[in-house]
Protein backbone atom coordinates (compact mmCIF):
# COMPACT_ATOMS: atom_id res chain seq x y z
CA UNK A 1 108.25 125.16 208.56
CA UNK A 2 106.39 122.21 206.50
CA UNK A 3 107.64 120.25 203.82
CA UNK A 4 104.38 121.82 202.05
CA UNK A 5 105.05 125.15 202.23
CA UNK A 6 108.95 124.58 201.37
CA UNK A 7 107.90 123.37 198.30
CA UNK A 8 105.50 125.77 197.56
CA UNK A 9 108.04 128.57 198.06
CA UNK A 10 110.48 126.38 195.69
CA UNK A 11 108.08 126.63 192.99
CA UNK A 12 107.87 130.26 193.28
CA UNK A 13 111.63 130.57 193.07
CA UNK A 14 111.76 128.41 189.85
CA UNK A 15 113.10 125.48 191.65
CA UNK A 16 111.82 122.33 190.95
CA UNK A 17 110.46 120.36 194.15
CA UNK A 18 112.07 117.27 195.31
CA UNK A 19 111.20 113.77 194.33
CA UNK A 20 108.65 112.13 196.22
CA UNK A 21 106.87 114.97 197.68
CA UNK A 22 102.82 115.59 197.41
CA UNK A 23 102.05 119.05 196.68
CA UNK A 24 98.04 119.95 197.94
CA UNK A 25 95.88 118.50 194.85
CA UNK A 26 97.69 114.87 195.78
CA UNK A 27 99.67 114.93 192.65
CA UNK A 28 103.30 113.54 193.08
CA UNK A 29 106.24 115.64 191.98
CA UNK A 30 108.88 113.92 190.14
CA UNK A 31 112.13 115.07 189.09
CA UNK A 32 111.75 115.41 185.50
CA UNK A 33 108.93 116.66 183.88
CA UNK A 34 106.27 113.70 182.09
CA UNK A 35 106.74 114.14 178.26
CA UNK A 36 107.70 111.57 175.30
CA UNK A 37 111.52 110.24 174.97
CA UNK A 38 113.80 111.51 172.83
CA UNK A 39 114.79 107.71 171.10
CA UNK A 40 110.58 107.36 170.89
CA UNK A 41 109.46 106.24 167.76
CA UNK A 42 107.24 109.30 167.52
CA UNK A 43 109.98 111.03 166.93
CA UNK A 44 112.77 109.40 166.06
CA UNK A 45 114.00 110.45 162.55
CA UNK A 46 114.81 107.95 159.69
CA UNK A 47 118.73 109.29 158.55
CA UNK A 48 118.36 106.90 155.54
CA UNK A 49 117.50 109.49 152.65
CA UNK A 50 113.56 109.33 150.83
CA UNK A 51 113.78 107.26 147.90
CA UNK A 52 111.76 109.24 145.03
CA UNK A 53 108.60 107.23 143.45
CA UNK A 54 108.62 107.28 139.90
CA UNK A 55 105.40 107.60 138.55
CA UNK A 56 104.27 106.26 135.55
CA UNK A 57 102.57 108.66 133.29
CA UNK A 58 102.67 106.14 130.13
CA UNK A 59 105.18 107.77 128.24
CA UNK A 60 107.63 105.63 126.73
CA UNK A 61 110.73 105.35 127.94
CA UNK A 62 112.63 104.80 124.52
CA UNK A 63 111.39 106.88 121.57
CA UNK A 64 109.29 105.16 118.88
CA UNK A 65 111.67 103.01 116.58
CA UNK A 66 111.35 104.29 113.19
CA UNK A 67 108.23 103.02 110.48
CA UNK A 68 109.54 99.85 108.02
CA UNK A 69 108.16 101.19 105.33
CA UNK A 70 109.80 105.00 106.05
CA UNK A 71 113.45 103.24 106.15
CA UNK A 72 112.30 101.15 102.85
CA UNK A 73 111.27 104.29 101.12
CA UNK A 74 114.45 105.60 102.21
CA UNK A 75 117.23 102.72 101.01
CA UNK A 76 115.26 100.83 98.25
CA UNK A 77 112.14 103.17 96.64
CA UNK A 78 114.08 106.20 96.47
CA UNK A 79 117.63 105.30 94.23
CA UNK A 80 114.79 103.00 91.96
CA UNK A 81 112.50 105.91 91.18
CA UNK A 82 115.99 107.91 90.66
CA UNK A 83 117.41 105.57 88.31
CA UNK A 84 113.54 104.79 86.64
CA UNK A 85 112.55 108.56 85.75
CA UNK A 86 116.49 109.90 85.76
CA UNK A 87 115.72 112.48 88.70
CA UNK A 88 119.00 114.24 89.37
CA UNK A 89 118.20 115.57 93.01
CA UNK A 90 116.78 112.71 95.28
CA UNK A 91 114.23 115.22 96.55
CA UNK A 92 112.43 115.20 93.27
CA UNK A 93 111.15 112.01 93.46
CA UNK A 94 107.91 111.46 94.36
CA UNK A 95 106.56 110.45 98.09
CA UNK A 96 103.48 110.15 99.89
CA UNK A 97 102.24 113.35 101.31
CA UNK A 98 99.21 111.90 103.13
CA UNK A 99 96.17 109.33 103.62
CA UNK A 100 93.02 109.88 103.92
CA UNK A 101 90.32 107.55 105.35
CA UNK A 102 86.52 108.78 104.99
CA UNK A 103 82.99 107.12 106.19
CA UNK A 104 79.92 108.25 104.47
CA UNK A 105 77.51 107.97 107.28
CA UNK A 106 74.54 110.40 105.03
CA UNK A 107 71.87 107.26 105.41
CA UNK A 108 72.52 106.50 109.42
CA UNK A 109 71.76 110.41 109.75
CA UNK A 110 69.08 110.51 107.82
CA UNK A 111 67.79 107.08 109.80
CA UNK A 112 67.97 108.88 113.19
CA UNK A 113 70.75 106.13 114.39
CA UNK A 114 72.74 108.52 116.44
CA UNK A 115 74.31 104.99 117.82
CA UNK A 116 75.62 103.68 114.91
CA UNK A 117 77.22 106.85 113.72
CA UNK A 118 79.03 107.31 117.34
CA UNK A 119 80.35 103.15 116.93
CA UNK A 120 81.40 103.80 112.88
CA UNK A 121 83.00 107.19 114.66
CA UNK A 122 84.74 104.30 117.12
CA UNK A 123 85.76 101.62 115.16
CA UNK A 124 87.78 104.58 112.20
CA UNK A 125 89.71 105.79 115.40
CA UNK A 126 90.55 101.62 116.13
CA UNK A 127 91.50 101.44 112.72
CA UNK A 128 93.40 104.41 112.24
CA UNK A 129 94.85 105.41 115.31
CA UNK A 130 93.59 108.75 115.42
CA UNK A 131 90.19 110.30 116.50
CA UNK A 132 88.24 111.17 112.87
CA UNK A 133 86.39 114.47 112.36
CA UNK A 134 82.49 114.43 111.86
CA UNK A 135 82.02 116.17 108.40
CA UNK A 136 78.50 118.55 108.06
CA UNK A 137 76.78 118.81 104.66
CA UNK A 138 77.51 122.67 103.53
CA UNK A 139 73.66 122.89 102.07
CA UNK A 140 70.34 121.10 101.77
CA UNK A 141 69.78 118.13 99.14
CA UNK A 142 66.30 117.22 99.31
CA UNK A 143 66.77 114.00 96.78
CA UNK A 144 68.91 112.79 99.31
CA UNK A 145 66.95 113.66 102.52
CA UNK A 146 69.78 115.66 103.83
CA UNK A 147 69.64 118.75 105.53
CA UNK A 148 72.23 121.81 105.93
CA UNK A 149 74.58 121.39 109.00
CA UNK A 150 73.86 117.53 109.25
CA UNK A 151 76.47 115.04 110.07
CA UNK A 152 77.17 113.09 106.70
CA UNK A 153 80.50 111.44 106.80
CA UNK A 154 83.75 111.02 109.22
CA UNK A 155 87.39 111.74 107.79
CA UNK A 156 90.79 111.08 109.39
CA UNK A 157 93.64 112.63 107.66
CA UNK A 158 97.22 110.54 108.48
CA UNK A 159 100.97 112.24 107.88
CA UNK A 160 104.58 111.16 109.25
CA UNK A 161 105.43 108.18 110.58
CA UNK A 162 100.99 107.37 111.70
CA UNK A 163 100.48 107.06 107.77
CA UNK A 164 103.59 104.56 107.48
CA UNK A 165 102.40 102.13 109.70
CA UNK A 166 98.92 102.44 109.13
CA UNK A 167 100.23 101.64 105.09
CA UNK A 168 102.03 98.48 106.29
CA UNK A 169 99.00 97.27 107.98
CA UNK A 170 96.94 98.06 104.59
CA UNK A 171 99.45 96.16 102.67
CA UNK A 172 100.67 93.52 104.81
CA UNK A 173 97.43 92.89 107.20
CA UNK A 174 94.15 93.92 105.62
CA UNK A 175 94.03 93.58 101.94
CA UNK A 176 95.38 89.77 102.38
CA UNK A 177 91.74 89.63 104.43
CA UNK A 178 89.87 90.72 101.59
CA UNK A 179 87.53 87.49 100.30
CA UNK A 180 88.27 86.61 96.69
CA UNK A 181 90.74 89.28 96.25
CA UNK A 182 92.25 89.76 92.71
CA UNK A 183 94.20 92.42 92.97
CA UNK A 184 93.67 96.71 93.05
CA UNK A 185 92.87 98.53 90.00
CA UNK A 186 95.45 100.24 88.47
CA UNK A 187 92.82 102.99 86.89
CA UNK A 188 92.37 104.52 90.36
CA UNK A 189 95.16 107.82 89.39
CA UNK A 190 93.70 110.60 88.85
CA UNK A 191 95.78 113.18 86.85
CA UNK A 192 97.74 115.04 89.89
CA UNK A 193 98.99 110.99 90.19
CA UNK A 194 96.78 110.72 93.77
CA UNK A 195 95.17 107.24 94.26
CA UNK A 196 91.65 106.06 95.49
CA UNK A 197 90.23 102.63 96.38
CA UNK A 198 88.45 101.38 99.33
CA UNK A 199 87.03 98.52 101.20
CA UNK A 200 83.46 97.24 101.59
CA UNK A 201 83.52 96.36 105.14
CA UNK A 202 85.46 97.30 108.55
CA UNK A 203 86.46 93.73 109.45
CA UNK A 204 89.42 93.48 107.32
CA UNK A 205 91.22 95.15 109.72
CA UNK A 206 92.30 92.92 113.06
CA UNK A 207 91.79 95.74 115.24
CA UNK A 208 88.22 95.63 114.99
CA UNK A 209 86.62 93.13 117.15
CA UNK A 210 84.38 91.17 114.78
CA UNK A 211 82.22 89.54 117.59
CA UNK A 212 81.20 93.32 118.60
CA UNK A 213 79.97 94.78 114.81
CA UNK A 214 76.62 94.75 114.51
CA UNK A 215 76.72 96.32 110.66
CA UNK A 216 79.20 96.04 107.58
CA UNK A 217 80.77 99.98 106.97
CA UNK A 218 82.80 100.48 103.91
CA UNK A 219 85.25 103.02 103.80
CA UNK A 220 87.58 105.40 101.36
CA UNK A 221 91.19 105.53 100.96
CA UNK A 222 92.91 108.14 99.16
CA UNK A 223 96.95 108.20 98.94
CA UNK A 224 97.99 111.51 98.17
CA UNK A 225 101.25 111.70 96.29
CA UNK A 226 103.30 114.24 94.94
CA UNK A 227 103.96 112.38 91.31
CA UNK A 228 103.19 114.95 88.97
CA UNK A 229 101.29 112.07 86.63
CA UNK A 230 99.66 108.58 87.04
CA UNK A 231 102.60 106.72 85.87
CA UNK A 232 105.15 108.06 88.77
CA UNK A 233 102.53 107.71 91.03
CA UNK A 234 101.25 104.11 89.83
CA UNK A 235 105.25 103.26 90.04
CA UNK A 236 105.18 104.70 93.44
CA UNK A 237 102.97 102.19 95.21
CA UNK A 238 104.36 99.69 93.34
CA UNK A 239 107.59 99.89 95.07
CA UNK A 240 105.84 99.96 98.56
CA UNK A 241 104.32 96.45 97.66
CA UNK A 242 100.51 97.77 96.26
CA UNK A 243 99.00 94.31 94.61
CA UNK A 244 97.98 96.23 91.27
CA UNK A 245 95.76 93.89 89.07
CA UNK A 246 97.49 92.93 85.59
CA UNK A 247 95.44 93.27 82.58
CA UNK A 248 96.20 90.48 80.63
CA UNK A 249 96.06 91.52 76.69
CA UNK A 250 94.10 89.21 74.55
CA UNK A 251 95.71 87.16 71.75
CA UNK A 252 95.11 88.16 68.50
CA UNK A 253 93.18 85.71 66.35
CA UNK A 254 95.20 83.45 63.95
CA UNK A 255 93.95 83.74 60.60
């Protein structure tokens, strides 16, 4: 019999031909069948473990520390305003509640400048950290060319440790920026002890770039306390370092 047709009878038995023989197609049989090695680097397998990426979402890895003025408030303003107005419970004394910062924006409406309303809208968030709220006139004022459901003015309301800072910046940062600045008036309580006063222009504030304002926008500032009267209230701000103007008294004439 043929070394052909011994192999061929091999291969039906599930024997595996020998090495160096030619089967009919010309193909040479080889001992072990054609395939990728086991130490190949297709599929060798790392043993060192997967180090986990850590991806940064941008939240901080420490929590925020805690507002200057907050821990002044806390150590200095509060055992003054104790001793002052002879509170008993340290709870009584009055605090801020809130700040509010408002645009009126009534004549850019009225003007059609859609652009200028959306940059004033811009440069309040800059200033005060926090996106403002469009406010829409509730009716129709023909005198002042406004119309019902029109935007007329942008409002951010600040509480916890965002009104703290943006206070310290007020104090410390923009009011120092004000040109020929003689102090705040100390008239601006109403009777619930809340106080009002604003600036002229946005630029007082660093944040604003002033190389990219293109028009002056004053704005509103209203510190709402819980001082029952104008004096607490007025004594308030004082301690948080508030630059009230002092009336001077005039002399009385000498005979």
């Amino acid at each position: 019999m043929s070394e052909e047709k011994q192999d061929k009878k091999k291969q039906q038995k599930g024997q595996k031909p020998e090495g160096g023989h030619k089967t009919e197609g010309g193909h040479k049989h080889e001992g072990q069948a054609k395939g990728p090695r086991p130490d190949s680097p297709s599929k060798r397998k790392s043993k060192a473990p997967a180090q986990e990426t850590q991806v940064d979402d941008g939240t901080p890895l420490e929590p925020a520390p805690t507002p200057r003025l907050l821990v002044h408030f806390r150590e200095k303003v509060v055992p003054e305003l104790k001793q002052k107005f002879n509170y008993k419970n340290a709870l009584a004394v009055p605090r801020l509640e809130k700040i509010v910062i408002s645009m009126g924006v009534g004549k850019l409406a009225s003007a059609g400048e859609k652009a200028k309303i959306e940059q004033a809208e811009k440069e309040l968030g800059i200033i005060a950290g926090q996106r403002p709220v469009r406010c829409k006139a509730k009716k129709s004022v023909a005198n002042f060319k406004i119309r019902e459901g029109q935007e007329t003015g942008l409002k951010v309301t600040l509480r916890g440790n965002r009104m703290y800072e943006f206070l310290d910046r007020v104090i410390s940062l923009a009011i120092p920026r004000v040109r020929d600045f003689r102090g705040l008036s100390p008239d601006g309580f109403d009777k619930a002890g809340n106080y009002n006063f604003g600036f002229t222009e946005q630029t007082v504030f660093p944040e604003v770039n002033g190389a990219e304002v293109t028009f002056q926008q004053g704005m509103n500032i209203t510190m709402v306390t819980s001082a029952p009267n104008p004096d607490e209230g007025r004594e308030l701000l004082r301690q948080f370092g508030f630059p009230f103007r002092v009336e001077e008294k005039p002399e009385p004439r000498r005979a």
